[in-house]
C-alpha atoms as a PDB file:
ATOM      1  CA  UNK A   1      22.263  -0.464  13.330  1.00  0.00           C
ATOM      2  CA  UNK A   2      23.124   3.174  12.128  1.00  0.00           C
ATOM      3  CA  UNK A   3      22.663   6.010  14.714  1.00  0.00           C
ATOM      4  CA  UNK A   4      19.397   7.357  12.837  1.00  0.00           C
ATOM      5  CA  UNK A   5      16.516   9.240  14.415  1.00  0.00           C
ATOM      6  CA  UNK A   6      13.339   8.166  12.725  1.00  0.00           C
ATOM      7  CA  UNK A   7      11.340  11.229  14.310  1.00  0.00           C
ATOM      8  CA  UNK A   8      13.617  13.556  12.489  1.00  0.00           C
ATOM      9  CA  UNK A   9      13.314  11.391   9.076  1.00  0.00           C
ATOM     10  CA  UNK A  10       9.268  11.270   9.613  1.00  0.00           C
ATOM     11  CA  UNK A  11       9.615  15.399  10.039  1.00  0.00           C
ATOM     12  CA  UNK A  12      11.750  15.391   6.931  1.00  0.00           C
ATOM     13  CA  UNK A  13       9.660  13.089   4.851  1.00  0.00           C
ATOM     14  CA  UNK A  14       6.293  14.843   6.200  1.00  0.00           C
ATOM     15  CA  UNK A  15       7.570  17.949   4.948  1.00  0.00           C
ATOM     16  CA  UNK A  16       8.856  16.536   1.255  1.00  0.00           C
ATOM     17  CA  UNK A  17       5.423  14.751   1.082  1.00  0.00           C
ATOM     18  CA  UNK A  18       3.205  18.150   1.847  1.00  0.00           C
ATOM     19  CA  UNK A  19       6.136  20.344  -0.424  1.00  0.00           C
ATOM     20  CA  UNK A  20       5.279  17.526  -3.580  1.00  0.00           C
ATOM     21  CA  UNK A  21       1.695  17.374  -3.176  1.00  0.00           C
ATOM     22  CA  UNK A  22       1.121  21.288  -2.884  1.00  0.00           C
ATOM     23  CA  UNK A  23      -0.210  20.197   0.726  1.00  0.00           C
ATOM     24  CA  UNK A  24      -3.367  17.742  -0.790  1.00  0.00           C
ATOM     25  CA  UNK A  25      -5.244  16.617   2.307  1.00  0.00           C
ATOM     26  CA  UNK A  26      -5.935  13.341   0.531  1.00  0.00           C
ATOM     27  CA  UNK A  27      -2.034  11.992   0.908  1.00  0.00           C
ATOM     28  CA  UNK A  28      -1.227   9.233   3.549  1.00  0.00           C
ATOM     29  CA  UNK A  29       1.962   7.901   4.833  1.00  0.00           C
ATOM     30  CA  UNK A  30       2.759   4.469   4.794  1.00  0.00           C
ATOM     31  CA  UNK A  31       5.700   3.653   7.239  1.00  0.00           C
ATOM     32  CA  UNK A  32       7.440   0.270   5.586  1.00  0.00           C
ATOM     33  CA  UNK A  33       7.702  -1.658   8.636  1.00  0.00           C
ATOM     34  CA  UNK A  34       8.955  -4.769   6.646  1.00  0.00           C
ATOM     35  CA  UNK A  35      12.151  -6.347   8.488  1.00  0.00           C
ATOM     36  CA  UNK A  36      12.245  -3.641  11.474  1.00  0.00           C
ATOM     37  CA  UNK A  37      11.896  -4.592  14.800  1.00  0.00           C
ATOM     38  CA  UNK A  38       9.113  -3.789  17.439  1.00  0.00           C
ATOM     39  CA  UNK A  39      11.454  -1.086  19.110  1.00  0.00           C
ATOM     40  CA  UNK A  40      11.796   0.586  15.883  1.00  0.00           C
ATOM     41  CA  UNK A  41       8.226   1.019  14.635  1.00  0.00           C
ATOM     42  CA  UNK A  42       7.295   1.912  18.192  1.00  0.00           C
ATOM     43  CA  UNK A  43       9.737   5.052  18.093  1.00  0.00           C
ATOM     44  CA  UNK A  44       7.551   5.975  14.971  1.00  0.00           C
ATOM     45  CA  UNK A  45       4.676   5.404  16.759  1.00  0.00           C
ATOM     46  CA  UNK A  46       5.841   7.718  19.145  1.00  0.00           C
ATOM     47  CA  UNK A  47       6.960  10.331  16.949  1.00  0.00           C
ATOM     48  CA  UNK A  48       2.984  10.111  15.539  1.00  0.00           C
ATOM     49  CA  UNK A  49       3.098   7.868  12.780  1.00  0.00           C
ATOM     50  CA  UNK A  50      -0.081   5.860  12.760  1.00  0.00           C
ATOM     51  CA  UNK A  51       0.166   3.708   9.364  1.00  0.00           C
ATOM     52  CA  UNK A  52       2.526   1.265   9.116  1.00  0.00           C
ATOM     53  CA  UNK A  53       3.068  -1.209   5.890  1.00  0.00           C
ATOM     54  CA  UNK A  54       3.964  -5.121   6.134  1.00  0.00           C
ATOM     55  CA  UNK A  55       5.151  -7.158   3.279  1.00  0.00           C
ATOM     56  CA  UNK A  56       4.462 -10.542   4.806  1.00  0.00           C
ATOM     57  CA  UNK A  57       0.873 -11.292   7.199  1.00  0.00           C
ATOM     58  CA  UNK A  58       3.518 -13.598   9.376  1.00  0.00           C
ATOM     59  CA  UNK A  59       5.994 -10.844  10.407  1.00  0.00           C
ATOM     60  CA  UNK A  60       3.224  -8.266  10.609  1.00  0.00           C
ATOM     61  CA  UNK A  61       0.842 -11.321  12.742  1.00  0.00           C
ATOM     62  CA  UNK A  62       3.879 -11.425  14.892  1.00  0.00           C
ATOM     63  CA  UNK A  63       4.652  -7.645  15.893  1.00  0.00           C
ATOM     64  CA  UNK A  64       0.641  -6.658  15.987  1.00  0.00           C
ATOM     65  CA  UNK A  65       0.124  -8.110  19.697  1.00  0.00           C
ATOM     66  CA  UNK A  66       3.517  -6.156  21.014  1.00  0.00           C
ATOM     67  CA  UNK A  67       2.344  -2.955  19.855  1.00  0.00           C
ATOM     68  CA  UNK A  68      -0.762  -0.247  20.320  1.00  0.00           C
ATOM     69  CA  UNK A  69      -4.212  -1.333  19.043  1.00  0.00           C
ATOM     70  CA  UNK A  70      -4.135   2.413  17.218  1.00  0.00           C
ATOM     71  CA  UNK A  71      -1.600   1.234  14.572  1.00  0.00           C
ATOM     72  CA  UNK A  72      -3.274   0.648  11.179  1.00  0.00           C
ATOM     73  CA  UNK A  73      -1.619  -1.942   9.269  1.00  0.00           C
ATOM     74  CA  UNK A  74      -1.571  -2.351   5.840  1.00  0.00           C
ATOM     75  CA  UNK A  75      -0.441  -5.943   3.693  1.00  0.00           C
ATOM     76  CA  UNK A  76       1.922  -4.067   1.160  1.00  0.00           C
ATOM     77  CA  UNK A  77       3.159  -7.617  -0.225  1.00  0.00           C
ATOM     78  CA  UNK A  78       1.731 -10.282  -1.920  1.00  0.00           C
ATOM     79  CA  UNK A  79      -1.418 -12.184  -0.259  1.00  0.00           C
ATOM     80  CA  UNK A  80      -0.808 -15.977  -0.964  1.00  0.00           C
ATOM     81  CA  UNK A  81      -4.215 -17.532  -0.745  1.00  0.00           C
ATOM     82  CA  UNK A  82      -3.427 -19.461   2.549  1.00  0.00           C
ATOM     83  CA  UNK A  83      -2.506 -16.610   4.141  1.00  0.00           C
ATOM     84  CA  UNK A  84      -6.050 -15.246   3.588  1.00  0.00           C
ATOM     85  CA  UNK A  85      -7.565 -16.183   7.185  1.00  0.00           C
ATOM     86  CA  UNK A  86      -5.079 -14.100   9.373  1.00  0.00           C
ATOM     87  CA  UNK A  87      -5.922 -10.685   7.365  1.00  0.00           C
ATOM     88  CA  UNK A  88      -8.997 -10.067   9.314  1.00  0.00           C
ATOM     89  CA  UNK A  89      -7.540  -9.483  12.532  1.00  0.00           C
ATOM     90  CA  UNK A  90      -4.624  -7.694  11.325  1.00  0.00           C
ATOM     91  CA  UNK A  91      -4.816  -5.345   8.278  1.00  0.00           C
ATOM     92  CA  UNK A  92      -7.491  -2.359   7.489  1.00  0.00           C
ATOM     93  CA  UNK A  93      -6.526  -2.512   4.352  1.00  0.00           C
ATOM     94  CA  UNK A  94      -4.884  -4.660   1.258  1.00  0.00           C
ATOM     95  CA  UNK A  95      -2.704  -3.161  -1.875  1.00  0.00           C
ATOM     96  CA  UNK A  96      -1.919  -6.007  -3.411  1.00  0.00           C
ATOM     97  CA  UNK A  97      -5.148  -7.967  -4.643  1.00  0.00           C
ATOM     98  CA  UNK A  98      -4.514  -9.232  -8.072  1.00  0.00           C
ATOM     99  CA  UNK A  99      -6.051 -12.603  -8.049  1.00  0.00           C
ATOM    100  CA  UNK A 100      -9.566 -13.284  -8.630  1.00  0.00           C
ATOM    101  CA  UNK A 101      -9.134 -16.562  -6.231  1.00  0.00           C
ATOM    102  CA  UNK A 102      -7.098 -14.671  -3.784  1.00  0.00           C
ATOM    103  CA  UNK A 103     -10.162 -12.076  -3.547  1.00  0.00           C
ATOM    104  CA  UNK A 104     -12.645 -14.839  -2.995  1.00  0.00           C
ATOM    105  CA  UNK A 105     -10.892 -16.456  -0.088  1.00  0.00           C
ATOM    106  CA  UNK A 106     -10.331 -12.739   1.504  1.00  0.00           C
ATOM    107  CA  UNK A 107     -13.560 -11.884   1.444  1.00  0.00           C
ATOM    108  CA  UNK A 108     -15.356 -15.649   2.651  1.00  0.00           C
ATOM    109  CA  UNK A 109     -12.498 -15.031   5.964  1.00  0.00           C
ATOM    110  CA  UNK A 110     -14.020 -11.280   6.311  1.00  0.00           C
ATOM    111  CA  UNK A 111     -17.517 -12.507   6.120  1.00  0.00           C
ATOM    112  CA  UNK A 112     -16.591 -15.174   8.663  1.00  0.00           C
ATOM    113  CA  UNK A 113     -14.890 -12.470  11.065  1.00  0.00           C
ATOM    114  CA  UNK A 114     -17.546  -9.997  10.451  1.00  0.00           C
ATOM    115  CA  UNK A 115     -15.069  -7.414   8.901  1.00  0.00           C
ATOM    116  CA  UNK A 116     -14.803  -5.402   5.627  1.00  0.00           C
ATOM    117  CA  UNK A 117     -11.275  -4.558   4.663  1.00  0.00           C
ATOM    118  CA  UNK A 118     -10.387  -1.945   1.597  1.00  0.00           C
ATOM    119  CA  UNK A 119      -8.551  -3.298  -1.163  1.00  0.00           C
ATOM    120  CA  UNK A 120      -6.817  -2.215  -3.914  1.00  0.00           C
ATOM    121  CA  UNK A 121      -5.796  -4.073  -7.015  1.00  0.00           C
ATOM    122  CA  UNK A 122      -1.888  -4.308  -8.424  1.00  0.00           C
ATOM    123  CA  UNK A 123      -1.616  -3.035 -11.593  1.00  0.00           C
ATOM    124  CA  UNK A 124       2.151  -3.985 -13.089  1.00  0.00           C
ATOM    125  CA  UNK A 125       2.863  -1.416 -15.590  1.00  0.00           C
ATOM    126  CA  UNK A 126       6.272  -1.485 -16.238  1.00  0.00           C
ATOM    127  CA  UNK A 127       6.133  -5.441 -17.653  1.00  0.00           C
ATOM    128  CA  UNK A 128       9.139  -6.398 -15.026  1.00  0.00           C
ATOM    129  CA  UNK A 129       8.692 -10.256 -14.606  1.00  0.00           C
ATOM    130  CA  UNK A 130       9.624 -10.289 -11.190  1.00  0.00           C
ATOM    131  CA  UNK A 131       6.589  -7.884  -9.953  1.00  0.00           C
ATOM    132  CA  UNK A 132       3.177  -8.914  -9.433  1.00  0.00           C
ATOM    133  CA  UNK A 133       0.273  -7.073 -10.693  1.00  0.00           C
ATOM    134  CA  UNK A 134      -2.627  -6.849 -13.854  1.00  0.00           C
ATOM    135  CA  UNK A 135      -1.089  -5.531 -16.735  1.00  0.00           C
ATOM    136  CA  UNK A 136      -4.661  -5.883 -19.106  1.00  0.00           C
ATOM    137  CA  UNK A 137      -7.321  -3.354 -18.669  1.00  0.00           C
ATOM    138  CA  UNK A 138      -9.818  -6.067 -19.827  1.00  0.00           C
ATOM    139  CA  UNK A 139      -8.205  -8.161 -17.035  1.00  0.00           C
ATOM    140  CA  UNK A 140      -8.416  -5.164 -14.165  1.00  0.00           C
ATOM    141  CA  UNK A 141     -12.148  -4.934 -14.970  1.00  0.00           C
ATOM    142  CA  UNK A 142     -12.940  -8.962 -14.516  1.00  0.00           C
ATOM    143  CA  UNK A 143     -11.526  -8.602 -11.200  1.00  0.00           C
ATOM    144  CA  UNK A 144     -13.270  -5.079 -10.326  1.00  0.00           C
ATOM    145  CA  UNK A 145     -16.416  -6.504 -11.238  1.00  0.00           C
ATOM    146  CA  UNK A 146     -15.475  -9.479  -9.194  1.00  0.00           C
ATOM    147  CA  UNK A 147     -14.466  -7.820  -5.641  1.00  0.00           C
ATOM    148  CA  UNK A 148     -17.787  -5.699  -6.641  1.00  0.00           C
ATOM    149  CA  UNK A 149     -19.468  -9.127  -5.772  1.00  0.00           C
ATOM    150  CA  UNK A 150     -17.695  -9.428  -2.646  1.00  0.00           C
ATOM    151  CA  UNK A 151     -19.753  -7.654   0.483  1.00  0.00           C
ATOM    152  CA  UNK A 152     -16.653  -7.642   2.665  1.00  0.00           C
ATOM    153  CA  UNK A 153     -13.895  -5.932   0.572  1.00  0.00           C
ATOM    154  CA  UNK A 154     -14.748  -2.735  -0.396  1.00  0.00           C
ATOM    155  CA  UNK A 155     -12.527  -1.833  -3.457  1.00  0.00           C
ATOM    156  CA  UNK A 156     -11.199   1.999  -2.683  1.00  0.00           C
ATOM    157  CA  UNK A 157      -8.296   1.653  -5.772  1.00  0.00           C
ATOM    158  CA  UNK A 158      -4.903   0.944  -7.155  1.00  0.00           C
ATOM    159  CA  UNK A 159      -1.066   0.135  -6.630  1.00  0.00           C
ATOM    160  CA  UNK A 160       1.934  -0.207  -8.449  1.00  0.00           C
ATOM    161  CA  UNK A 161       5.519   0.434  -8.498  1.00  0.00           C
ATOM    162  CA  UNK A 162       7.881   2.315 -10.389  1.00  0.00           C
ATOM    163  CA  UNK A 163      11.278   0.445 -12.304  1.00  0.00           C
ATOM    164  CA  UNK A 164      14.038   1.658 -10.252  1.00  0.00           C
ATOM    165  CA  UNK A 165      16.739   1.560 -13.152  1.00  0.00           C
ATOM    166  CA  UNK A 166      14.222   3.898 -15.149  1.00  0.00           C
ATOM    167  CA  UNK A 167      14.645   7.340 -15.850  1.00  0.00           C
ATOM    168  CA  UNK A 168      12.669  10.236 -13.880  1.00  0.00           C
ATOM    169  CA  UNK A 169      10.263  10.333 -17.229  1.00  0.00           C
ATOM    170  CA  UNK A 170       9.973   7.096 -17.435  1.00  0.00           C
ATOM    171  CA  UNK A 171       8.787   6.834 -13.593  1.00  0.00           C
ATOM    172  CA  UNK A 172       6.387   9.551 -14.411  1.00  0.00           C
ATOM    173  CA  UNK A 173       4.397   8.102 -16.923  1.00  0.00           C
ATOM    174  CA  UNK A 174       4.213   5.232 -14.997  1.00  0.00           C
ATOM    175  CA  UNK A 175       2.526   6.870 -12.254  1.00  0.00           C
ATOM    176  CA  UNK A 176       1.008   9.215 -14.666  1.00  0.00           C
ATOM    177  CA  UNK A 177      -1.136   6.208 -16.388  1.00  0.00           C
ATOM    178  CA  UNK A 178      -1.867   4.545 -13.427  1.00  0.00           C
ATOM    179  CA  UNK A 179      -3.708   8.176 -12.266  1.00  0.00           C
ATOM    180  CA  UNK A 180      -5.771   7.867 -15.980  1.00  0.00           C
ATOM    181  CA  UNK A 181      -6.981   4.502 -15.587  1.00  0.00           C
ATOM    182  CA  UNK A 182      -8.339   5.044 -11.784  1.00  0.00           C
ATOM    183  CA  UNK A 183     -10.398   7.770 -13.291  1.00  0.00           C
ATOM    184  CA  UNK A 184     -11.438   5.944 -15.999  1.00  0.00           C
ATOM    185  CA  UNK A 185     -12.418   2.875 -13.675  1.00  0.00           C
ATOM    186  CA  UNK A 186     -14.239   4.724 -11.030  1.00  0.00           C
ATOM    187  CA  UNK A 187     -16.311   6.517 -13.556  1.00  0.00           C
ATOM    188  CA  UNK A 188     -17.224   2.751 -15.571  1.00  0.00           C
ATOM    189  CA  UNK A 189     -18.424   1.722 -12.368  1.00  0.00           C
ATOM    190  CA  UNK A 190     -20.051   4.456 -10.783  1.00  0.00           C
ATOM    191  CA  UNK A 191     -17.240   4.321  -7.616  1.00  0.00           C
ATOM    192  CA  UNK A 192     -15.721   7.975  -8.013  1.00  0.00           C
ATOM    193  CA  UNK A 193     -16.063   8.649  -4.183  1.00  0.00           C
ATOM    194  CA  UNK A 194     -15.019   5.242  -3.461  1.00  0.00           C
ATOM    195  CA  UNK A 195     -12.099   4.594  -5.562  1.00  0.00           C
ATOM    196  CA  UNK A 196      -9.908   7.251  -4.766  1.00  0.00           C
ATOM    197  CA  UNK A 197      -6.609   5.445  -3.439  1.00  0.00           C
ATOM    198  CA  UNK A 198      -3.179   5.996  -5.913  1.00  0.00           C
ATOM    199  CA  UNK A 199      -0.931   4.035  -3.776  1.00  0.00           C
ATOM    200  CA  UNK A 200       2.407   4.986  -5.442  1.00  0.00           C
ATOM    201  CA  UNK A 201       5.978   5.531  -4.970  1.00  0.00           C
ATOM    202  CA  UNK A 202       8.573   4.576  -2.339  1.00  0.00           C
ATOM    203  CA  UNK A 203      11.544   6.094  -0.579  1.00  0.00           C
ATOM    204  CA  UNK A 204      13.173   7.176  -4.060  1.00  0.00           C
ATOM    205  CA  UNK A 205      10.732   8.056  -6.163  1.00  0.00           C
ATOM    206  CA  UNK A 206       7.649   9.280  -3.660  1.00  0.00           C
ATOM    207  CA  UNK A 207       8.198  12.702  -5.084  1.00  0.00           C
ATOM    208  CA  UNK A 208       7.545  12.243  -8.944  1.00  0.00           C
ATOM    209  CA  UNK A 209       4.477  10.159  -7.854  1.00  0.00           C
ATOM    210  CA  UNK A 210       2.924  12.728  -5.260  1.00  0.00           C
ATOM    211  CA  UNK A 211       3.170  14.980  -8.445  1.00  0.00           C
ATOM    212  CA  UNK A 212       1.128  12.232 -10.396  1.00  0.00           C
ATOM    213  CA  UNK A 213      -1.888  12.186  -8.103  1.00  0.00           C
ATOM    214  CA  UNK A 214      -0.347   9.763  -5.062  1.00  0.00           C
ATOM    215  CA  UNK A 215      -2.421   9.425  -2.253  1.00  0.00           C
ATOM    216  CA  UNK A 216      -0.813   6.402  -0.215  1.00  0.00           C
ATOM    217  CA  UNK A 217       3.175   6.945  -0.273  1.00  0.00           C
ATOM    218  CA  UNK A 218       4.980   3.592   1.053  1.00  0.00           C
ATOM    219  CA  UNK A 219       8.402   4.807   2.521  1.00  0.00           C
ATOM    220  CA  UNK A 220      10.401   2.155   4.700  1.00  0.00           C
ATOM    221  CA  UNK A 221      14.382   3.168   4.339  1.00  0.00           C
ATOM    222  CA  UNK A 222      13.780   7.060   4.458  1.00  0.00           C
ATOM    223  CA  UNK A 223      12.660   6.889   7.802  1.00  0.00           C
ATOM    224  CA  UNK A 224      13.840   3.272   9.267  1.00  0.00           C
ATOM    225  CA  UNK A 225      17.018   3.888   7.678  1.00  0.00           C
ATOM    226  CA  UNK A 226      18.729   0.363   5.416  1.00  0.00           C
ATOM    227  CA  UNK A 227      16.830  -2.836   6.549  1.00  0.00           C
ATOM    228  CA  UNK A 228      17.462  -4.355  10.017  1.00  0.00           C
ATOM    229  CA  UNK A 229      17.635  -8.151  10.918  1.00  0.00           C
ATOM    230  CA  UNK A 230      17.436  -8.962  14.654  1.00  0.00           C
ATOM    231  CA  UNK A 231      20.475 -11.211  15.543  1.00  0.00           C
END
């Protein structure tokens, strides 16, 4: 494992995060926790990181119980349907709703637990087969009117990710027309205190999206340093 200090990257990224948003008070950092061990996320912990992103509900089931109650964890990754009934226990919140189904399921294992949970819908705008994610407006506003119907998910926005081999325009736009159709889509439906969340850009490309209206950033490498496996 490299010889990094992750409270010195959390300063450094805290301080590129407030410099690119001209200090908004609306901006949240998402630590990627995704491969990195308890000891590690604890450190950031420590250092006073409080949100902390998973890509799978196993790994992030796993490390919840061996860590402080305070952490909020958030399901960065795609929600497979059967994975729907640990989400209650574990996550505040959920980026990656895409799936009409998937929603359903969610929100019958919320109503069950007695929890709401925020979600926000995946939007793929860059047409890369291997991402996840509406890429219809008519389609996004089936399944807002759908999780409308839901009285335990409470939809607060959207997510997507950039192309990494696209240039710094290209990024831009992305995150540029994501920020037009959130304000389109809370206005349709009446939500513009509600739907508020832009949860764009990761550890290379945080900055071009803080200046296109960001409000979650999800930054794993920056602060963790190159992923870690647990031999």
């Amino acid at each position: 494992m490299d010889n990094i200090s992750i409270k010195e990257n959390l300063e450094e990224i805290l301080y590129r995060i407030k410099k690119a948003s001209d200090n908004r008070d609306n901006v949240k950092l998402l630590a990627v926790s995704k491969t990195k061990p308890v000891e590690m996320i604890l450190e950031a912990f420590n250092a006073g990181q409080r949100r902390f992103g998973e890509n799978k509900v196993q790994e992030a089931r796993d490390k919840a119980p061996q860590l402080p109650a305070e952490l909020d964890w958030h399901l960065i990754g795609p929600l497979q349907k059967n994975k729907a009934k640990y989400c209650p226990a574990i996550f505040t919140t959920i980026h990656t709703i895409h799936r009409a189904d998937v929603a359903e399921e969610l929100n019958r294992r919320c109503k069950a637990a007695g929890k709401t949970l925020d979600i926000l819908i995946q939007m793929n705008l860059t047409d890369e087969d291997t991402k996840s994610g509406i890429t219809e407006i008519d389609d996004l506003r089936k399944l807002e009117d759908y999780i409308l119907t839901c009285e335990n998910l409470r939809l607060t926005g959207l997510m997507t990710m950039g192309d990494p081999g696209a240039s710094e325009s290209e990024t831009r736009e992305v995150f540029r027309k994501l920020h037009e159709i959130i304000g389109k889509e809370a206005q349709r439906l009446y939500l513009q205190h509600q739907m508020v969340e832009l949860s764009t850009g990761m550890s290379d490309d945080f900055e071009l999206a803080l200046r296109e209206g960001a409000t979650y950033v999800r930054i794993g490498s920056a602060i963790f340093g190159g992923r870690y496996y647990k031999r």
